[in-house]
PDB file of N, CA and C in Angstrom:
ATOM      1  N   UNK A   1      35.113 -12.697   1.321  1.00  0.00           N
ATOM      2  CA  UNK A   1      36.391 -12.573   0.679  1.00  0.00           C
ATOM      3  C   UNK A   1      37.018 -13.954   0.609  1.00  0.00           C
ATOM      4  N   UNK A   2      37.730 -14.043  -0.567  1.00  0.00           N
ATOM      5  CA  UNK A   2      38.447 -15.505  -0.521  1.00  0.00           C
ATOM      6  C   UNK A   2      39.704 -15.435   0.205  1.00  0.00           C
ATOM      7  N   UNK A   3      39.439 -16.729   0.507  1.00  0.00           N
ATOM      8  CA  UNK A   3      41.077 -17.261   1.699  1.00  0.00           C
ATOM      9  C   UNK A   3      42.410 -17.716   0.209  1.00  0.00           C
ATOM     10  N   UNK A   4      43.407 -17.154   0.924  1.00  0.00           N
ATOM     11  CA  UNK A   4      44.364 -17.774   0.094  1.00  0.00           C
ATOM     12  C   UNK A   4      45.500 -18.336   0.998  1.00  0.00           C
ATOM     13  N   UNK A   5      46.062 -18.942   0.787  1.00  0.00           N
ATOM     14  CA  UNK A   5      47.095 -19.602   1.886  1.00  0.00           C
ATOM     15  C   UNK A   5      48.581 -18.581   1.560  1.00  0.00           C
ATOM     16  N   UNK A   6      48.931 -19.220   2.711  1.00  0.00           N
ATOM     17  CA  UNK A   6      50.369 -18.470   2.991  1.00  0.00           C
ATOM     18  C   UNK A   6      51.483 -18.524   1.681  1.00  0.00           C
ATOM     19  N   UNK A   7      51.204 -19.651   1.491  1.00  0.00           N
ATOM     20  CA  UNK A   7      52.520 -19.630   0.013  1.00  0.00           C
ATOM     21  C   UNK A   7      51.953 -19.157  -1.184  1.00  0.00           C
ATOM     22  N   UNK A   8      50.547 -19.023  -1.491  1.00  0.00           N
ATOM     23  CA  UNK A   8      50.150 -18.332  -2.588  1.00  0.00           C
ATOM     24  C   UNK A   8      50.242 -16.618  -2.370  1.00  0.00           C
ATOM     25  N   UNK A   9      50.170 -16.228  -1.544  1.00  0.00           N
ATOM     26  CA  UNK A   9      50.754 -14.557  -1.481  1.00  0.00           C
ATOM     27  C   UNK A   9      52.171 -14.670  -1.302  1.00  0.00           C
ATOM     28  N   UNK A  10      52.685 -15.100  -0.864  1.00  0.00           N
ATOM     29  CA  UNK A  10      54.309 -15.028  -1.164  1.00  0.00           C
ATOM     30  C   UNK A  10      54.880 -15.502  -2.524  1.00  0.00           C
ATOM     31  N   UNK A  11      54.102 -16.525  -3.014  1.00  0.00           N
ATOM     32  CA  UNK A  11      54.275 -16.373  -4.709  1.00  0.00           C
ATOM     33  C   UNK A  11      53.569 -15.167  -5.636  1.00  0.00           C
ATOM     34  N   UNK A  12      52.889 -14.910  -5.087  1.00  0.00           N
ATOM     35  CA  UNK A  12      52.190 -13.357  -5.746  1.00  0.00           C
ATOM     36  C   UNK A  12      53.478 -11.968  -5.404  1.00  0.00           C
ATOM     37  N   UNK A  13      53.752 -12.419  -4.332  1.00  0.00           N
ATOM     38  CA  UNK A  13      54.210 -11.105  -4.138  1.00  0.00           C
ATOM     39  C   UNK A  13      55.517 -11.068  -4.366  1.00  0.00           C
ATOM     40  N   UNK A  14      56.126 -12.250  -4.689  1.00  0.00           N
ATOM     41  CA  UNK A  14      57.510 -12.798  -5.921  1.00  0.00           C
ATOM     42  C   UNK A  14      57.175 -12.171  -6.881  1.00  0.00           C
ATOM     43  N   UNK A  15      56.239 -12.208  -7.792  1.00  0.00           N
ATOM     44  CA  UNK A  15      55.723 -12.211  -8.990  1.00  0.00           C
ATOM     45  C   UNK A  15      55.123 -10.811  -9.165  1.00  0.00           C
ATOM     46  N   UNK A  16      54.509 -10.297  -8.499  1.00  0.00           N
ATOM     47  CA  UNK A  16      54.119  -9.101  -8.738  1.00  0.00           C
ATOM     48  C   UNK A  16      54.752  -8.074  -7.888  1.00  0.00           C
ATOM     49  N   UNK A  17      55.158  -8.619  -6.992  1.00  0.00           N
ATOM     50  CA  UNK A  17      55.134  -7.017  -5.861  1.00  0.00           C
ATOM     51  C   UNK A  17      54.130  -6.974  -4.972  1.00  0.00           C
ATOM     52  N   UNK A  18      54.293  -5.868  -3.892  1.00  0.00           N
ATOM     53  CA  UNK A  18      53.705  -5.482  -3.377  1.00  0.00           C
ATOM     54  C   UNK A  18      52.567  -4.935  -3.809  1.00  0.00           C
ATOM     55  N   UNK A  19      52.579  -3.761  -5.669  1.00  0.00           N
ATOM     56  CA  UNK A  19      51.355  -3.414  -6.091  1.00  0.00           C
ATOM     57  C   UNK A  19      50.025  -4.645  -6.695  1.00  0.00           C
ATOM     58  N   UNK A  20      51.176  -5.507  -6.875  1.00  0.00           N
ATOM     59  CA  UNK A  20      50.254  -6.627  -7.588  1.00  0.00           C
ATOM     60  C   UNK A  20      49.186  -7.194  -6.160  1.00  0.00           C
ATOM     61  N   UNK A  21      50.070  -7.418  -5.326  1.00  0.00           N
ATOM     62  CA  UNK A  21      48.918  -8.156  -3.977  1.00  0.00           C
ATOM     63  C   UNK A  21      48.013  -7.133  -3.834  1.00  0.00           C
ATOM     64  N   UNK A  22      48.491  -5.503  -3.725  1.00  0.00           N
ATOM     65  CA  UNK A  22      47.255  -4.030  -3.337  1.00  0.00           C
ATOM     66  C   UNK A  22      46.198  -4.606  -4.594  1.00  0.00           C
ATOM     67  N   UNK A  23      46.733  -4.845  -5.914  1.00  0.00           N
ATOM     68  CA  UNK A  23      45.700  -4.987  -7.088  1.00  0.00           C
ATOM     69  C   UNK A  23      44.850  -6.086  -7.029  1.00  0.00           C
ATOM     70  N   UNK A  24      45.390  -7.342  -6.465  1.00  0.00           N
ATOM     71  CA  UNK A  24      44.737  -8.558  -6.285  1.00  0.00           C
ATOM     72  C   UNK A  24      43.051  -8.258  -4.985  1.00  0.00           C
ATOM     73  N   UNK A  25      44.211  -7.780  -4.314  1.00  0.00           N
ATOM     74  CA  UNK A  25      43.056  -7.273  -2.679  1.00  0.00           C
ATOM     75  C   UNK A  25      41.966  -6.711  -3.089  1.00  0.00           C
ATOM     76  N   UNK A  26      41.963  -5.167  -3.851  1.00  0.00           N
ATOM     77  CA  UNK A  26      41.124  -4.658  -4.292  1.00  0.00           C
ATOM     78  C   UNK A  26      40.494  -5.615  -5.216  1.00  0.00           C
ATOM     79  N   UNK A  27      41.138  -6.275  -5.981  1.00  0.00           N
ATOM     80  CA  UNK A  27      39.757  -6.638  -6.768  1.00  0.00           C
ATOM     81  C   UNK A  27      39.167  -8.154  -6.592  1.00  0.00           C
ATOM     82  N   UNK A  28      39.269  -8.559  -5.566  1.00  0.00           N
ATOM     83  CA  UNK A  28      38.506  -9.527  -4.252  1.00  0.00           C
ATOM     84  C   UNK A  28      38.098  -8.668  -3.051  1.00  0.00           C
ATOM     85  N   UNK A  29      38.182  -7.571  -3.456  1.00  0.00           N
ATOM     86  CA  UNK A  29      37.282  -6.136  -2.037  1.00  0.00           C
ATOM     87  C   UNK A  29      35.981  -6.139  -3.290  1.00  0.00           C
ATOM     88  N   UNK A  30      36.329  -5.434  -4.187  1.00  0.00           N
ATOM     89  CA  UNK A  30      34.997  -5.340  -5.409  1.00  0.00           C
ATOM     90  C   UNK A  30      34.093  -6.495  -5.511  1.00  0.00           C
ATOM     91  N   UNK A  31      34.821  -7.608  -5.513  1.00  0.00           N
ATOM     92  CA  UNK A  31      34.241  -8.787  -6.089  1.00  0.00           C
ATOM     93  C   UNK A  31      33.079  -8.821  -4.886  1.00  0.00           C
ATOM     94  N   UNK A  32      33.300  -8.533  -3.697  1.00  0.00           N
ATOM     95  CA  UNK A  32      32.415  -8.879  -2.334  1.00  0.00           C
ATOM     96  C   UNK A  32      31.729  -7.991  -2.729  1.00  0.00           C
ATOM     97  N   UNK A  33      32.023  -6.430  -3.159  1.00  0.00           N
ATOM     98  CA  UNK A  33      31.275  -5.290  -2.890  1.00  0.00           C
ATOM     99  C   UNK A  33      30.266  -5.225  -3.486  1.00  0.00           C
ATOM    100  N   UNK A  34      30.213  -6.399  -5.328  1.00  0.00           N
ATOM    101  CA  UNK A  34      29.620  -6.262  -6.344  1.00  0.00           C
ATOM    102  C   UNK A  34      27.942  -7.215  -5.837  1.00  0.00           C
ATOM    103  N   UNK A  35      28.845  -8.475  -5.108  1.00  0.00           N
ATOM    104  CA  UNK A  35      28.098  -9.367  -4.463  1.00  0.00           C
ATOM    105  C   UNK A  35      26.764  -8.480  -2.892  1.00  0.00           C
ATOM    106  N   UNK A  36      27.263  -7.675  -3.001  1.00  0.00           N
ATOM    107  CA  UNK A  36      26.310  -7.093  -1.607  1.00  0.00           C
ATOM    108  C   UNK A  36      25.613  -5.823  -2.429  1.00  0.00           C
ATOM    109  N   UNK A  37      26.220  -5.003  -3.417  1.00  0.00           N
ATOM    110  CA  UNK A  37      25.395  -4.290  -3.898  1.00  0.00           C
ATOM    111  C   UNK A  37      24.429  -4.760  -5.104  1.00  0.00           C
ATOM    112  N   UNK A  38      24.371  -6.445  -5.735  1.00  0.00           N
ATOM    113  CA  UNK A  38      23.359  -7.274  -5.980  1.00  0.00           C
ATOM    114  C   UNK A  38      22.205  -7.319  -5.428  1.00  0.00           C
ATOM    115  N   UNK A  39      23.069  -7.635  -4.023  1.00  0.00           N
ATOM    116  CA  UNK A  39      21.662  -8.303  -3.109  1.00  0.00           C
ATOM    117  C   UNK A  39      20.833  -7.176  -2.523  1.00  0.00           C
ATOM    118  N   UNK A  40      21.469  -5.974  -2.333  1.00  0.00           N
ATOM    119  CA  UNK A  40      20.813  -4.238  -2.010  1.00  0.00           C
ATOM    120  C   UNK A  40      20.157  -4.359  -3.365  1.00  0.00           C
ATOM    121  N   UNK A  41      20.020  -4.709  -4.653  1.00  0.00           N
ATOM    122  CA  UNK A  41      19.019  -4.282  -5.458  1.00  0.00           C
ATOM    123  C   UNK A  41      18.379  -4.861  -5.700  1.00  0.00           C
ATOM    124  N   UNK A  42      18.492  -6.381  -5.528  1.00  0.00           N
ATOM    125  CA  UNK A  42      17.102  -7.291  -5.113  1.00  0.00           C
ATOM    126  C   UNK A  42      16.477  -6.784  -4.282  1.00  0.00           C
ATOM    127  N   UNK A  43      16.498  -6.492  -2.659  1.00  0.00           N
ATOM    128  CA  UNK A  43      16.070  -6.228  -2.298  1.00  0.00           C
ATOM    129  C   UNK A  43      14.882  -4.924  -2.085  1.00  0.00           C
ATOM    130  N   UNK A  44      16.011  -4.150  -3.130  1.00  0.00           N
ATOM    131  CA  UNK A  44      15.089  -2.736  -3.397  1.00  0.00           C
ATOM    132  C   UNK A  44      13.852  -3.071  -4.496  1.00  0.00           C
ATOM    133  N   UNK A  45      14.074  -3.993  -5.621  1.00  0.00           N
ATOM    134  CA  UNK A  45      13.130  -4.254  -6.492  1.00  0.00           C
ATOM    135  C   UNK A  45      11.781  -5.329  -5.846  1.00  0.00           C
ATOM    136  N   UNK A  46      12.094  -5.871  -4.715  1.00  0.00           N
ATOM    137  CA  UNK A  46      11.260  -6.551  -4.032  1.00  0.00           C
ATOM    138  C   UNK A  46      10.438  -4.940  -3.070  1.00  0.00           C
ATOM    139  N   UNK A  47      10.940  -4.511  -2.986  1.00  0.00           N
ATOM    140  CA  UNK A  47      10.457  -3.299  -2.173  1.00  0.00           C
ATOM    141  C   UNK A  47       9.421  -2.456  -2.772  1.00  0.00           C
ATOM    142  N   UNK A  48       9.908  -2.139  -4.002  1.00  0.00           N
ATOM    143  CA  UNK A  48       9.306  -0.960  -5.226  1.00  0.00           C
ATOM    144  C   UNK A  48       7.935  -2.013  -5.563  1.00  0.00           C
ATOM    145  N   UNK A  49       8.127  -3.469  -5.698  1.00  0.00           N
ATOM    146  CA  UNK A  49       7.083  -4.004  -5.857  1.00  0.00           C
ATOM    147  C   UNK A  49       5.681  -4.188  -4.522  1.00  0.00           C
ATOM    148  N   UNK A  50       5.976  -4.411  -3.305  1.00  0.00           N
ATOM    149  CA  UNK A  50       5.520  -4.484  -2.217  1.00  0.00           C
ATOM    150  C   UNK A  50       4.787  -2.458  -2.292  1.00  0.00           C
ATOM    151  N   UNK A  51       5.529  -1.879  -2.617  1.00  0.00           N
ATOM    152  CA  UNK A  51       4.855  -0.186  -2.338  1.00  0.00           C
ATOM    153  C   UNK A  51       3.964  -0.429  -3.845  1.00  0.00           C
ATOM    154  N   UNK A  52       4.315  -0.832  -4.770  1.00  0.00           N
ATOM    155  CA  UNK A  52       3.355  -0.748  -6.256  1.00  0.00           C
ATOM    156  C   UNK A  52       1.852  -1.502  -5.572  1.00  0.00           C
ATOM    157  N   UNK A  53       2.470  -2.672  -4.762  1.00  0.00           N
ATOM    158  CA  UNK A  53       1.050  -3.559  -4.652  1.00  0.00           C
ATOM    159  C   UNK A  53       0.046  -2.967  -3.335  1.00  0.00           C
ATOM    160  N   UNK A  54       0.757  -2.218  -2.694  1.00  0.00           N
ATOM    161  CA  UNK A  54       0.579  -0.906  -1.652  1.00  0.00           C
ATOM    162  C   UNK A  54      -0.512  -0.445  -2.230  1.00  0.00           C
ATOM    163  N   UNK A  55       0.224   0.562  -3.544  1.00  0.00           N
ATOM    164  CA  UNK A  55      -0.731   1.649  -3.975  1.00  0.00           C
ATOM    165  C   UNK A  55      -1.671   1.127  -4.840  1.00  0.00           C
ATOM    166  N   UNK A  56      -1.933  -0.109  -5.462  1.00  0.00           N
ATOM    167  CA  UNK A  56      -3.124  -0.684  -5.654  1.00  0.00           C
ATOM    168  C   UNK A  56      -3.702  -0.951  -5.128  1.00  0.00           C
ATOM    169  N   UNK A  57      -3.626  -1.497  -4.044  1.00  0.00           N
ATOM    170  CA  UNK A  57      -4.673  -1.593  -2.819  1.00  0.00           C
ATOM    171  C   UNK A  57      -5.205  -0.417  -2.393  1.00  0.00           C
ATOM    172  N   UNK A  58      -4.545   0.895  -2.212  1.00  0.00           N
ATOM    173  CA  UNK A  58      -5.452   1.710  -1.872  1.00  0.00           C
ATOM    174  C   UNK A  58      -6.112   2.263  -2.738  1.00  0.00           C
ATOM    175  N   UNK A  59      -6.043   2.576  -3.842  1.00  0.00           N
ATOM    176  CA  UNK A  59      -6.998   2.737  -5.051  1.00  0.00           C
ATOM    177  C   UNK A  59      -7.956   1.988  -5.290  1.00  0.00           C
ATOM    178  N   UNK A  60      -7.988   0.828  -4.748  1.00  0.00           N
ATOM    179  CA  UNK A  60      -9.466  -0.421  -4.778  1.00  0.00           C
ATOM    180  C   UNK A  60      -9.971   0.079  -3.505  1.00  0.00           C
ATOM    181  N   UNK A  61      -9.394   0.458  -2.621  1.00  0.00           N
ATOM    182  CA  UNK A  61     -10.276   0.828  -1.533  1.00  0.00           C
ATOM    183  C   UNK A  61     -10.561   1.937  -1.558  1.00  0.00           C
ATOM    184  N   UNK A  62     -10.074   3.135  -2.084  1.00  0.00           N
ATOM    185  CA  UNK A  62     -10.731   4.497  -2.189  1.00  0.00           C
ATOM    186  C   UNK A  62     -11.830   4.032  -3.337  1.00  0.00           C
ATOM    187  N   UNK A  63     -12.039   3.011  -4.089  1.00  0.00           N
ATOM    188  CA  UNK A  63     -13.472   2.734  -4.870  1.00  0.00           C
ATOM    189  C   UNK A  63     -14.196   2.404  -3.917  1.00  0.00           C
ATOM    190  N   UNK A  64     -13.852   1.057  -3.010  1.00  0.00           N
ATOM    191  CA  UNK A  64     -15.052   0.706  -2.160  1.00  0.00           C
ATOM    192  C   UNK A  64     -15.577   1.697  -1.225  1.00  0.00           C
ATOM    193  N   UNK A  65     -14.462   2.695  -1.242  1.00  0.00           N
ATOM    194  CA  UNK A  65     -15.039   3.770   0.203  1.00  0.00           C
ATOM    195  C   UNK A  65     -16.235   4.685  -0.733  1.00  0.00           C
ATOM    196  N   UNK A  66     -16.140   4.760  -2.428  1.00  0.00           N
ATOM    197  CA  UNK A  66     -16.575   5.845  -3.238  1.00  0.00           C
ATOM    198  C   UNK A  66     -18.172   5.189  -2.768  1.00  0.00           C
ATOM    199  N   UNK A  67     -18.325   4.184  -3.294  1.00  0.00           N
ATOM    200  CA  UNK A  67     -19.185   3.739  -3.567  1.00  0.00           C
ATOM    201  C   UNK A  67     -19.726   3.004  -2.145  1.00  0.00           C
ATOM    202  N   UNK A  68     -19.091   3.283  -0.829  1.00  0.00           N
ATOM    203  CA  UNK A  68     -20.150   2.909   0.160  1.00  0.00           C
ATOM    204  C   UNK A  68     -20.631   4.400   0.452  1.00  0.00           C
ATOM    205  N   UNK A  69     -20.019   5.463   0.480  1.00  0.00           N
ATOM    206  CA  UNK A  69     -20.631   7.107   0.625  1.00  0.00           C
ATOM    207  C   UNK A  69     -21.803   7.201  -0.255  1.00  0.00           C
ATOM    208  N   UNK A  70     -21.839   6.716  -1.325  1.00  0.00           N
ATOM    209  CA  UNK A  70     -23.108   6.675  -2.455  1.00  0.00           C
ATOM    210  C   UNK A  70     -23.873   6.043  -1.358  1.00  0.00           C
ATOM    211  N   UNK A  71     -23.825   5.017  -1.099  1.00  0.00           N
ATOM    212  CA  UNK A  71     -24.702   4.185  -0.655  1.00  0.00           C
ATOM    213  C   UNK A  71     -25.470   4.441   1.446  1.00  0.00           C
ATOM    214  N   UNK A  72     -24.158   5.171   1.798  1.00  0.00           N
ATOM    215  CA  UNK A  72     -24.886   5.817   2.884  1.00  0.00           C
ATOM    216  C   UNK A  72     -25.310   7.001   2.567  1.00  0.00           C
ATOM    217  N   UNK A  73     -25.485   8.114   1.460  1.00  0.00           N
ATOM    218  CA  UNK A  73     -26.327   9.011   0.906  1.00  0.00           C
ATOM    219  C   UNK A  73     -27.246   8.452   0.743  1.00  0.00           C
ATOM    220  N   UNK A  74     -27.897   7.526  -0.211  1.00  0.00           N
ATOM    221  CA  UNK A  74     -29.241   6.686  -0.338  1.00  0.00           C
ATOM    222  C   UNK A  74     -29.909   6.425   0.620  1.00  0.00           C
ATOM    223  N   UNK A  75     -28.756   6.074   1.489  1.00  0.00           N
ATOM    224  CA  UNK A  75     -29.757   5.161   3.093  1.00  0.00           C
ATOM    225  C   UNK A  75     -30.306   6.692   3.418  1.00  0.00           C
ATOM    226  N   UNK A  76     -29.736   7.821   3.567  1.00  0.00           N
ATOM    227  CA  UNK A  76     -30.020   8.671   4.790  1.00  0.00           C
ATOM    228  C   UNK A  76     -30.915   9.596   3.937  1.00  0.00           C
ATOM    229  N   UNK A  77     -31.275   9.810   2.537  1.00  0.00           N
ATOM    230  CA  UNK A  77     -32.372  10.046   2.038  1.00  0.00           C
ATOM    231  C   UNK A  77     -33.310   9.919   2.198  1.00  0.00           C
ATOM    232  N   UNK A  78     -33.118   8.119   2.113  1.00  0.00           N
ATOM    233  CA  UNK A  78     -34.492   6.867   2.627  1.00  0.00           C
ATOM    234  C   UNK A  78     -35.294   7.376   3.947  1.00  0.00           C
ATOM    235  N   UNK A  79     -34.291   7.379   5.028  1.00  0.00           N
ATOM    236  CA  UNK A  79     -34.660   7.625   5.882  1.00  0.00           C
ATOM    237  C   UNK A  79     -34.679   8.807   6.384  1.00  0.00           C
ATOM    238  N   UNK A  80     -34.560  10.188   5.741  1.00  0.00           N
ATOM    239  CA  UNK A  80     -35.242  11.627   5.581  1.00  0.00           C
ATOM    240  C   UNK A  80     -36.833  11.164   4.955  1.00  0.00           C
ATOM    241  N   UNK A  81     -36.881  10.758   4.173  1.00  0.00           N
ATOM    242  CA  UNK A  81     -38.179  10.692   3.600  1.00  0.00           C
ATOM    243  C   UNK A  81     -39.091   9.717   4.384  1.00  0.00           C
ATOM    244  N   UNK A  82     -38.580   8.503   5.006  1.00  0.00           N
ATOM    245  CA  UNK A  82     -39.828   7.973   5.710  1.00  0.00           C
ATOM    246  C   UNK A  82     -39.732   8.497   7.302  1.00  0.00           C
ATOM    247  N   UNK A  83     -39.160   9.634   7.638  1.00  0.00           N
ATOM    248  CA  UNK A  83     -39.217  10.326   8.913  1.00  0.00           C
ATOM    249  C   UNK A  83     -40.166  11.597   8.224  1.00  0.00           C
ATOM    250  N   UNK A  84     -39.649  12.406   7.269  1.00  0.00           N
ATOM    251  CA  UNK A  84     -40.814  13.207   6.799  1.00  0.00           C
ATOM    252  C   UNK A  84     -42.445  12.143   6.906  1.00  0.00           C
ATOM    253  N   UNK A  85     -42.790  11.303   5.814  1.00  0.00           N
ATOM    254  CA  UNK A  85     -43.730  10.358   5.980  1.00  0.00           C
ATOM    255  C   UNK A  85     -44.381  10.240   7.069  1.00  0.00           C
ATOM    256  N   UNK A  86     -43.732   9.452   8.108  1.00  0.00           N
ATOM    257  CA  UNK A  86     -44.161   9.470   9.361  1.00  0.00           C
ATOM    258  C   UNK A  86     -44.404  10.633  10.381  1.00  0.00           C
ATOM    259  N   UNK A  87     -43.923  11.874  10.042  1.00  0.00           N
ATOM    260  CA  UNK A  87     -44.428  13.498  10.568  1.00  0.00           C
ATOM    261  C   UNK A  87     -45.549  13.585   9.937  1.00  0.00           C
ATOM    262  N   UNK A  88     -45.770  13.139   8.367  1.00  0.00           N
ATOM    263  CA  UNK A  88     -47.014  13.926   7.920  1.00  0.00           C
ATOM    264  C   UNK A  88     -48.076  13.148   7.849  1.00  0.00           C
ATOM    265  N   UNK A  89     -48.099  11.813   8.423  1.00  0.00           N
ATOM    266  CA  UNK A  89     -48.629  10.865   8.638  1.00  0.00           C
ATOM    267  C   UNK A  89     -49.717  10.843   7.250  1.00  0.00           C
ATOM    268  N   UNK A  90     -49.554  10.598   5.967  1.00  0.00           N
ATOM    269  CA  UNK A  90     -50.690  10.736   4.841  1.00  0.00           C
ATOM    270  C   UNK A  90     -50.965   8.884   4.719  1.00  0.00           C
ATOM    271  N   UNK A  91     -50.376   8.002   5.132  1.00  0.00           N
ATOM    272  CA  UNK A  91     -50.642   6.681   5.026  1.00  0.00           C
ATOM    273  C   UNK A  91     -51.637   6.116   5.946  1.00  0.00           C
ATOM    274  N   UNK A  92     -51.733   6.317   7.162  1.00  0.00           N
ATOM    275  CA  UNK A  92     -52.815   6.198   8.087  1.00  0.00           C
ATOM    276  C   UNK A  92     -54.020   6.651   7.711  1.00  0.00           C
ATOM    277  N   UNK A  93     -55.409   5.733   7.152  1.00  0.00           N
ATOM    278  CA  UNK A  93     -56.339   6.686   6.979  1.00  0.00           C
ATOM    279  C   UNK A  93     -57.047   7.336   8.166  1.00  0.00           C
ATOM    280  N   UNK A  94     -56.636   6.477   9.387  1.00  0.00           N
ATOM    281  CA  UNK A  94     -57.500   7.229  10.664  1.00  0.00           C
ATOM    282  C   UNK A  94     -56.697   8.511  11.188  1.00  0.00           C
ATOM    283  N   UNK A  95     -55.570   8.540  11.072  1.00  0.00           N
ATOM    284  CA  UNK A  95     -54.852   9.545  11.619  1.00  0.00           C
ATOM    285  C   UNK A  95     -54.973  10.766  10.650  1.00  0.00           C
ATOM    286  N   UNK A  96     -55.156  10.367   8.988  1.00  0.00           N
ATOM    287  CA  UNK A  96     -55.718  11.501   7.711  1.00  0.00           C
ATOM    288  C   UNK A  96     -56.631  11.883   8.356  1.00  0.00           C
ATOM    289  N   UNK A  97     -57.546  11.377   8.011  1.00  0.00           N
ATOM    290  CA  UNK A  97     -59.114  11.488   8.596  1.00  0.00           C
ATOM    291  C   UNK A  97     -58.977  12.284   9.696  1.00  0.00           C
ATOM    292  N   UNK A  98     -58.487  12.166  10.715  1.00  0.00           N
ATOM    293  CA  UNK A  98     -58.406  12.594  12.440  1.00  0.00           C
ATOM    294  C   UNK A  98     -58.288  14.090  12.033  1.00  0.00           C
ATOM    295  N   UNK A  99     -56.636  14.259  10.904  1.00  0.00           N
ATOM    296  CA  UNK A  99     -56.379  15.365  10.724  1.00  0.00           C
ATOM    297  C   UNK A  99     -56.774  16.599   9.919  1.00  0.00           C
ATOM    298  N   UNK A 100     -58.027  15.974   9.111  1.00  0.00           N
ATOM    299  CA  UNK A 100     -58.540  16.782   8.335  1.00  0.00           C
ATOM    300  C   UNK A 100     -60.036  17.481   8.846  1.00  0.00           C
ATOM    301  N   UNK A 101     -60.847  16.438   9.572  1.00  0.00           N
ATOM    302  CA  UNK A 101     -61.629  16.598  10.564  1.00  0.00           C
ATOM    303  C   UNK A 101     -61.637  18.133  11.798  1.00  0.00           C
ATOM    304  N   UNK A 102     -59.999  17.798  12.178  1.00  0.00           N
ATOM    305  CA  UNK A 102     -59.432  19.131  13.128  1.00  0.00           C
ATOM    306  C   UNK A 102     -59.317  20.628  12.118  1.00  0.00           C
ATOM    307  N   UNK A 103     -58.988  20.357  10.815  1.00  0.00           N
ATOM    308  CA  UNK A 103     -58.548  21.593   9.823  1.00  0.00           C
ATOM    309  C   UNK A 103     -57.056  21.599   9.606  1.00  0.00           C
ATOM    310  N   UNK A 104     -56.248  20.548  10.163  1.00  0.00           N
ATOM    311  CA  UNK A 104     -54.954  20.236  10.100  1.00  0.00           C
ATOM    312  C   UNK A 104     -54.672  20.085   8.156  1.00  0.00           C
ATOM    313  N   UNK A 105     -53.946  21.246   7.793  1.00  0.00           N
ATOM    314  CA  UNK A 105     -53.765  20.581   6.610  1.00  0.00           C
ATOM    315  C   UNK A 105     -52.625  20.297   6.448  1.00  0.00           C
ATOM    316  N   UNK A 106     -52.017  19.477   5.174  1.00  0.00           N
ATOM    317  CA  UNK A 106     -50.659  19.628   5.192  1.00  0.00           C
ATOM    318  C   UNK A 106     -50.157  19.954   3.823  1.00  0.00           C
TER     319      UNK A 106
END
């Protein structure tokens, strides 16, 4: 709020009255009020931006999460199939051989 000295409200209030100083007050109360509800909407538009750059980030990371689940499906395929492989042992020719010898088929 602005300072005014002692003889400038007693010349105001020569001049206007008592309503004129209530009218002056209020509108150096606004003038502050206008000044703080500025800086509340900077602050909110700095905010709305910080949650926007929020929710882009998690949308790049619900991709990287998409596409590492793809990629631990693949792995655990891989390795269903060379654990099958290695049960049915068909790459070994001595262990084929061993098993066909017994009547082991597969």
């Amino acid at each position: 709020m602005e300072t005014f000295s002692l003889t400038v409200l007693i010349q105001l209030l020569k001049d206007f009255g008592p309503f004129g100083i209530v009218v002056v007050m209020w509108w150096l109360d606004m003038k502050s009020i206008r000044k703080i509800l500025d800086c509340y909407k900077k602050d909110m538009a700095e905010m709305r931006a910080m949650y926007e750059s929020n929710v882009r980030l998690v949308e790049k990371y619900e991709g990287v999460a998409r596409e590492l689940k793809d990629v631990v499906i693949m792995n655990t395929q891989a390795m269903t199939k060379i654990c099958e492989d290695v049960e049915t042992n068909q790459f070994c020719p001595m262990v084929r051989l061993k098993k066909q010898a017994q009547g082991v088929t597969t």
